[in-house]
N, C-alpha and C. Protein backbone atom coordinates (compact mmCIF):
# COMPACT_ATOMS: atom_id res chain seq x y z
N UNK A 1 92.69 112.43 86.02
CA UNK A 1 93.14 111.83 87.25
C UNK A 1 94.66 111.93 87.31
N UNK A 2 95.27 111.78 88.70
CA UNK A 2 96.46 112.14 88.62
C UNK A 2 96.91 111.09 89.81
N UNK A 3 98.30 110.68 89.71
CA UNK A 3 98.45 109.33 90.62
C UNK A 3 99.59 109.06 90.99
N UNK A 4 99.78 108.82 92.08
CA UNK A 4 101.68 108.35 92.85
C UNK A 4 101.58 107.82 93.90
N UNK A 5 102.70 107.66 94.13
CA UNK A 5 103.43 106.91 95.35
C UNK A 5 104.38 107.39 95.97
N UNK A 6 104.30 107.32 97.81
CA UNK A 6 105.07 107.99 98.75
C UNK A 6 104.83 109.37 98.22
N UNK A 7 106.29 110.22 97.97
CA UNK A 7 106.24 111.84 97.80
C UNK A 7 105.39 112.10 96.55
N UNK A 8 105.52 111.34 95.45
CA UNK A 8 104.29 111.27 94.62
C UNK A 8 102.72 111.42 94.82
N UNK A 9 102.73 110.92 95.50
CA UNK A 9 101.02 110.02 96.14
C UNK A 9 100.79 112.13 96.59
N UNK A 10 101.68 112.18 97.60
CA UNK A 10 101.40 113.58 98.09
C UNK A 10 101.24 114.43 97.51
N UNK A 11 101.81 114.66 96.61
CA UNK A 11 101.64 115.62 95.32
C UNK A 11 100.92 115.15 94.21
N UNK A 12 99.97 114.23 94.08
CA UNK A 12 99.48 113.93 93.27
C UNK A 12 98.00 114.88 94.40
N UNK A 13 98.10 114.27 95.51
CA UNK A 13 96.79 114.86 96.30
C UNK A 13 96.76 116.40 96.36
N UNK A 14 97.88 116.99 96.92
CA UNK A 14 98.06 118.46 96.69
C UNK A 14 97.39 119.15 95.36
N UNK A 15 98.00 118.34 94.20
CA UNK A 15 97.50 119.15 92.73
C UNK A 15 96.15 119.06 92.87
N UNK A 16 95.58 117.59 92.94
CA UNK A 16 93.86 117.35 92.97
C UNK A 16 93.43 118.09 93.63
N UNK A 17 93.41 118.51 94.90
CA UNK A 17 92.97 119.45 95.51
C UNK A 17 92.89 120.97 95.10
N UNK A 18 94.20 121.27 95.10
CA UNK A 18 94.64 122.53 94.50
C UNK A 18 93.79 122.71 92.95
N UNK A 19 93.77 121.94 92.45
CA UNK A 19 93.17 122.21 90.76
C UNK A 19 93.62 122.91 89.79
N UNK A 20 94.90 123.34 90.15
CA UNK A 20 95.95 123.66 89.48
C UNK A 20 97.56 123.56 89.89
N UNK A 21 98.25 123.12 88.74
CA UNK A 21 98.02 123.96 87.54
C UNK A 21 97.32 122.62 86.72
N UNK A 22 96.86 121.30 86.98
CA UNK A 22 96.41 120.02 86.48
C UNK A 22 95.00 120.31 86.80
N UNK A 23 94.19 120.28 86.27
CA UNK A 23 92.71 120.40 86.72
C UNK A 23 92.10 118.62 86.77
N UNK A 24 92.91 117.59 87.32
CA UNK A 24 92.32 116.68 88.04
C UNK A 24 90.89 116.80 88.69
N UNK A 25 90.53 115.41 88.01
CA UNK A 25 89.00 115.43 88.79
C UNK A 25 89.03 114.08 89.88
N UNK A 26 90.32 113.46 89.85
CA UNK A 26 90.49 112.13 90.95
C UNK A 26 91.99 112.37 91.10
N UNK A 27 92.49 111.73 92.61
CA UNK A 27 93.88 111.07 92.50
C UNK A 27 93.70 109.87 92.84
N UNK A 28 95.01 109.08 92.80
CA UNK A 28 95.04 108.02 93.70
C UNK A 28 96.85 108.19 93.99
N UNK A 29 96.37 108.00 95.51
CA UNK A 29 97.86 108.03 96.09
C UNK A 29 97.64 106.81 96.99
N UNK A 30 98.86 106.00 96.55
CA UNK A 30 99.75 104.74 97.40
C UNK A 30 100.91 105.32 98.27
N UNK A 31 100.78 104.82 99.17
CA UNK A 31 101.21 105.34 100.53
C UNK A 31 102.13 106.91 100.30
N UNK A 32 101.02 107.66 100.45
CA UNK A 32 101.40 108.74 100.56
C UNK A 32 101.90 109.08 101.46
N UNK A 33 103.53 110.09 101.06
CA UNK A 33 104.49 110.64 102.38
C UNK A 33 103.61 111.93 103.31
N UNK A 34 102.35 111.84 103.70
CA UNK A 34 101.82 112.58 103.81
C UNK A 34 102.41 113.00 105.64
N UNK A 35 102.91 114.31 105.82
CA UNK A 35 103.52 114.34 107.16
C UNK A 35 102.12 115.58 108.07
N UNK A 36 101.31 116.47 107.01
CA UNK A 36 100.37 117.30 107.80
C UNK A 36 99.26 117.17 107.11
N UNK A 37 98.47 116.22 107.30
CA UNK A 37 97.14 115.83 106.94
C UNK A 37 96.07 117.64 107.18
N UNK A 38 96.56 118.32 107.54
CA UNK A 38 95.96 119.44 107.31
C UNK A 38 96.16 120.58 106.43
N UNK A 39 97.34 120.50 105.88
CA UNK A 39 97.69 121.13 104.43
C UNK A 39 96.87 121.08 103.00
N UNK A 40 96.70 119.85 102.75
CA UNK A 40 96.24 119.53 101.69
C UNK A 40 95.09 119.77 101.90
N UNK A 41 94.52 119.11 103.02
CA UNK A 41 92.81 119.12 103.56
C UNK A 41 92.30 120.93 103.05
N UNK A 42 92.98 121.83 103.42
CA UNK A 42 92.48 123.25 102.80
C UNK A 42 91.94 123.54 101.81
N UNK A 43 92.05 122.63 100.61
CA UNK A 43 91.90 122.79 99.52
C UNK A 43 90.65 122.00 98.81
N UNK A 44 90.03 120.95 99.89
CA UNK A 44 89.13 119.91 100.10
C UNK A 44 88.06 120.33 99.99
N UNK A 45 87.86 121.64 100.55
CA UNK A 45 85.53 121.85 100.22
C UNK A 45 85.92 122.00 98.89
N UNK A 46 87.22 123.21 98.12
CA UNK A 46 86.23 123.75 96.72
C UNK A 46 86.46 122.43 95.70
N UNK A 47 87.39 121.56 96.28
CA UNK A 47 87.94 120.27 95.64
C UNK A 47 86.50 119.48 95.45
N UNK A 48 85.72 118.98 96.54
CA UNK A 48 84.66 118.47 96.74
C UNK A 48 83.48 119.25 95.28
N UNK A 49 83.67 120.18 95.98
CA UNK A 49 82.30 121.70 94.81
C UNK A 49 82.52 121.28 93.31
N UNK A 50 83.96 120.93 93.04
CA UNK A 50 84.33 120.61 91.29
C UNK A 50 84.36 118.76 91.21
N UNK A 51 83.95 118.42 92.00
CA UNK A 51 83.66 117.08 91.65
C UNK A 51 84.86 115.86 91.95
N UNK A 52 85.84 116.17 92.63
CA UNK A 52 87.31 115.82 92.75
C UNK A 52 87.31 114.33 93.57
N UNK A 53 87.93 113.43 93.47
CA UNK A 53 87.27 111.91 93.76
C UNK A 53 88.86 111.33 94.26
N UNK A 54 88.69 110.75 95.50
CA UNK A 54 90.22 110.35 95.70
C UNK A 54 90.12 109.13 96.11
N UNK A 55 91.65 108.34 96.22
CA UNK A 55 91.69 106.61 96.96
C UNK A 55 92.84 107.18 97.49
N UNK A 56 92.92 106.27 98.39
CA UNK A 56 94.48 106.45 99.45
C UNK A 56 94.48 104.84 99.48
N UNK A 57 95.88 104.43 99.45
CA UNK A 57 96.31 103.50 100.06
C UNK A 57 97.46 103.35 100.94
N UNK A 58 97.07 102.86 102.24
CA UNK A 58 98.35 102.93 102.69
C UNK A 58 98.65 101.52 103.57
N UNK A 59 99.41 101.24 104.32
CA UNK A 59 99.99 100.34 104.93
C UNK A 59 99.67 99.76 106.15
N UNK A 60 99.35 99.18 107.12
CA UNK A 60 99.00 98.47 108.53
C UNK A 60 100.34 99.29 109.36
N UNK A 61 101.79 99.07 108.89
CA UNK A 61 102.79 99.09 109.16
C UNK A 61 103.40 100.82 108.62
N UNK A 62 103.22 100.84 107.89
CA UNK A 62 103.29 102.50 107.58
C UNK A 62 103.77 103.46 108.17
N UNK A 63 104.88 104.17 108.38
CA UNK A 63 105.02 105.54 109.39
C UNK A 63 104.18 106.20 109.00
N UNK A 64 103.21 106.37 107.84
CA UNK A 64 102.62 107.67 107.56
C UNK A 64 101.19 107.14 107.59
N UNK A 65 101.15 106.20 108.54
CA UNK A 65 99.42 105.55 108.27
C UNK A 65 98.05 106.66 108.78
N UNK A 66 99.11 107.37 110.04
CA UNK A 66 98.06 107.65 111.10
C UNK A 66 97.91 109.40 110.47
N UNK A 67 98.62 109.76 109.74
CA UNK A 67 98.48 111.22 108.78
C UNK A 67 97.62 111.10 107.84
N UNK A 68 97.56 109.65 107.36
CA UNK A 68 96.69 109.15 105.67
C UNK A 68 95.19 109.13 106.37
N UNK A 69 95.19 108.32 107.70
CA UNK A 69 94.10 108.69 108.12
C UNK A 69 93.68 109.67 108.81
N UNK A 70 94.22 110.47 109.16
CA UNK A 70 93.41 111.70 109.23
C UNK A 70 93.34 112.59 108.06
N UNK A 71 93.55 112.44 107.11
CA UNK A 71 93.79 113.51 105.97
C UNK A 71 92.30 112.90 105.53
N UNK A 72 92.19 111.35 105.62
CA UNK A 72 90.98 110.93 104.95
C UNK A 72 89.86 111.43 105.73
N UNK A 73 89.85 111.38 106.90
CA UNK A 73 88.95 112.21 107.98
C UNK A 73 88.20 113.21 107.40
N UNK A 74 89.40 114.29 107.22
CA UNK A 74 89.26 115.90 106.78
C UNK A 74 88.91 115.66 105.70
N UNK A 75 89.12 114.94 104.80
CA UNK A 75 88.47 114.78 103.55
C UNK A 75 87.17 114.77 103.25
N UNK A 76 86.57 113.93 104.12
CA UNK A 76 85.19 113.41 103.95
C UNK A 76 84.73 114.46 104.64
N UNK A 77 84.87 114.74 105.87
CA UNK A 77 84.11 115.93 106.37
C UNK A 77 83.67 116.92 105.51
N UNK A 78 84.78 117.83 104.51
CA UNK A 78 85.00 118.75 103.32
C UNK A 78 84.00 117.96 102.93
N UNK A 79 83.02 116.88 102.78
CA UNK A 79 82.17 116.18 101.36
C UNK A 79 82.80 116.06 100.19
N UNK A 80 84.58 115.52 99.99
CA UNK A 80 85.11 114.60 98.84
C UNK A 80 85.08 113.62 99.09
N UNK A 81 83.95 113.11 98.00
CA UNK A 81 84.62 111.41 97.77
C UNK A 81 85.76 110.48 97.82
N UNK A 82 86.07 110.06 98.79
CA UNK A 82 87.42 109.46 98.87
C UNK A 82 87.26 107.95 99.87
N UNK A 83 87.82 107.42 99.10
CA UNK A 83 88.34 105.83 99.35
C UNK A 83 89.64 105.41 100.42
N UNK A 84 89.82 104.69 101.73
CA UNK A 84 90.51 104.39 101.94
C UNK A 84 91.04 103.14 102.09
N UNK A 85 91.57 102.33 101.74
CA UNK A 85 92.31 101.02 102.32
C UNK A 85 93.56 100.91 102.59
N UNK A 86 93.60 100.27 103.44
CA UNK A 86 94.64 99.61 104.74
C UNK A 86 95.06 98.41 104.38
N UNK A 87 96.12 98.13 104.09
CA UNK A 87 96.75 96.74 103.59
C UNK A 87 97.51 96.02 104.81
N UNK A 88 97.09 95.23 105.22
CA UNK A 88 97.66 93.76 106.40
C UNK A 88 99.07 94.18 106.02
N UNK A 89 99.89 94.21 107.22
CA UNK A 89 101.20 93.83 107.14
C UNK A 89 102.25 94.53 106.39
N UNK A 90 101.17 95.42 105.33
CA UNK A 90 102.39 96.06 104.31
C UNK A 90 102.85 97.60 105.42
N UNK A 91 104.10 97.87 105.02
CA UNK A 91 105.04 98.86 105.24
C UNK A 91 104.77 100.47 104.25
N UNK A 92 105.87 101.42 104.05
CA UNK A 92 105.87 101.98 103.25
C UNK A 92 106.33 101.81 101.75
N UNK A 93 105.26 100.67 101.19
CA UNK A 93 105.58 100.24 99.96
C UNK A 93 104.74 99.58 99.12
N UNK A 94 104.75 99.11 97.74
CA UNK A 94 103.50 98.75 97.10
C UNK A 94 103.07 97.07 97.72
N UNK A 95 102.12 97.43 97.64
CA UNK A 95 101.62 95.70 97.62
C UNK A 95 101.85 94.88 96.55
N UNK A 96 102.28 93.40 96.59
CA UNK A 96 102.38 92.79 95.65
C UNK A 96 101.55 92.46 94.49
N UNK A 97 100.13 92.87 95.00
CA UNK A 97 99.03 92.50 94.31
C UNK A 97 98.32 93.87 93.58
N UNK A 98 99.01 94.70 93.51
CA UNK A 98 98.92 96.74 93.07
C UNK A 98 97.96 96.24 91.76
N UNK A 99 98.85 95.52 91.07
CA UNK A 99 97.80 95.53 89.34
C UNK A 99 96.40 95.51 89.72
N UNK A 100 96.48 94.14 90.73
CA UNK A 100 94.65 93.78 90.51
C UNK A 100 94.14 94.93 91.17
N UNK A 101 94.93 95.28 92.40
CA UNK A 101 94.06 96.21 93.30
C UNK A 101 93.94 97.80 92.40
N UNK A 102 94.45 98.00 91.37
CA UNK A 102 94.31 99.30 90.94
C UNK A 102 93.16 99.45 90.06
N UNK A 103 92.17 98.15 90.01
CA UNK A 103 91.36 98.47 89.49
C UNK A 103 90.25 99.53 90.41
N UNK A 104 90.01 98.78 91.28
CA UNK A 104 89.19 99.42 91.86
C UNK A 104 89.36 101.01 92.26
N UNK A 105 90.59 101.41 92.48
CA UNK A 105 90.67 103.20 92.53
C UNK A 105 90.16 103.63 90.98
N UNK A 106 90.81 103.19 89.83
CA UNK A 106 89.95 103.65 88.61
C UNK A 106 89.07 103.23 88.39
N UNK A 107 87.91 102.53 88.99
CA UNK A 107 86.64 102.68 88.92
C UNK A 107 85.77 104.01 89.12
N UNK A 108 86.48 103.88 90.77
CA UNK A 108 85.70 104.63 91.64
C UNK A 108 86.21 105.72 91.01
N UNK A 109 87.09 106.83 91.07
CA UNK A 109 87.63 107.51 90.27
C UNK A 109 87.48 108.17 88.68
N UNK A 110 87.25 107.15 87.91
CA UNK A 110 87.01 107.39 86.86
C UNK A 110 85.58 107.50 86.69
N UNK A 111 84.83 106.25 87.52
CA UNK A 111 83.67 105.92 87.17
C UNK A 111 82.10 106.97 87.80
């Protein structure tokens, strides 16, 4: 699994997808700087075919909310497993409560 935040988050999704040069089988990206929800998405059926498992988190408030959700769109369509939540009120930034909530992406993810 491979995992970030903002320009992180994005390139954590890019590699997962891509499957190289990291052969990731999950990411999890927190508010990913994601600006063309159709870039990454390219890489999404053979991502799906090798078993590749994602979470997004992003923000209510977010400039990049409405890219995270469509990337998650294209995602699922491709048939990858992927998780999204939307956090009340938060911006482009972590939630205060990240520890507890990071369980659940390495569940799903790992599990």
């Amino acid at each position: 699994m491979i995992a970030g935040a903002s320009q992180g988050g994005k390139l954590a999704i890019e590699l997962a997808l891509a499957g190289e040069p990291i052969p990731a089988h999950g990411f999890v990206a927190v508010v990913p700087a994601i600006r063309d929800p159709e870039r990454p998405a390219r890489n999404a059926g053979e991502a799906a075919a090798r078993g590749v498992h994602g979470w997004l988190l992003t923000g209510e408030r977010d400039q990049f909310k409405p890219a995270v959700e469509e990337l998650h769109t294209l995602l699922l369509q491709a048939g990858l497993r992927c998780e999204l939540t939307v956090i009340s009120k938060l911006g482009h930034d972590f939630p205060g409560d990240f520890p507890t909530r990071l369980r659940q992406p390495l569940n799903f993810c790992l599990g």
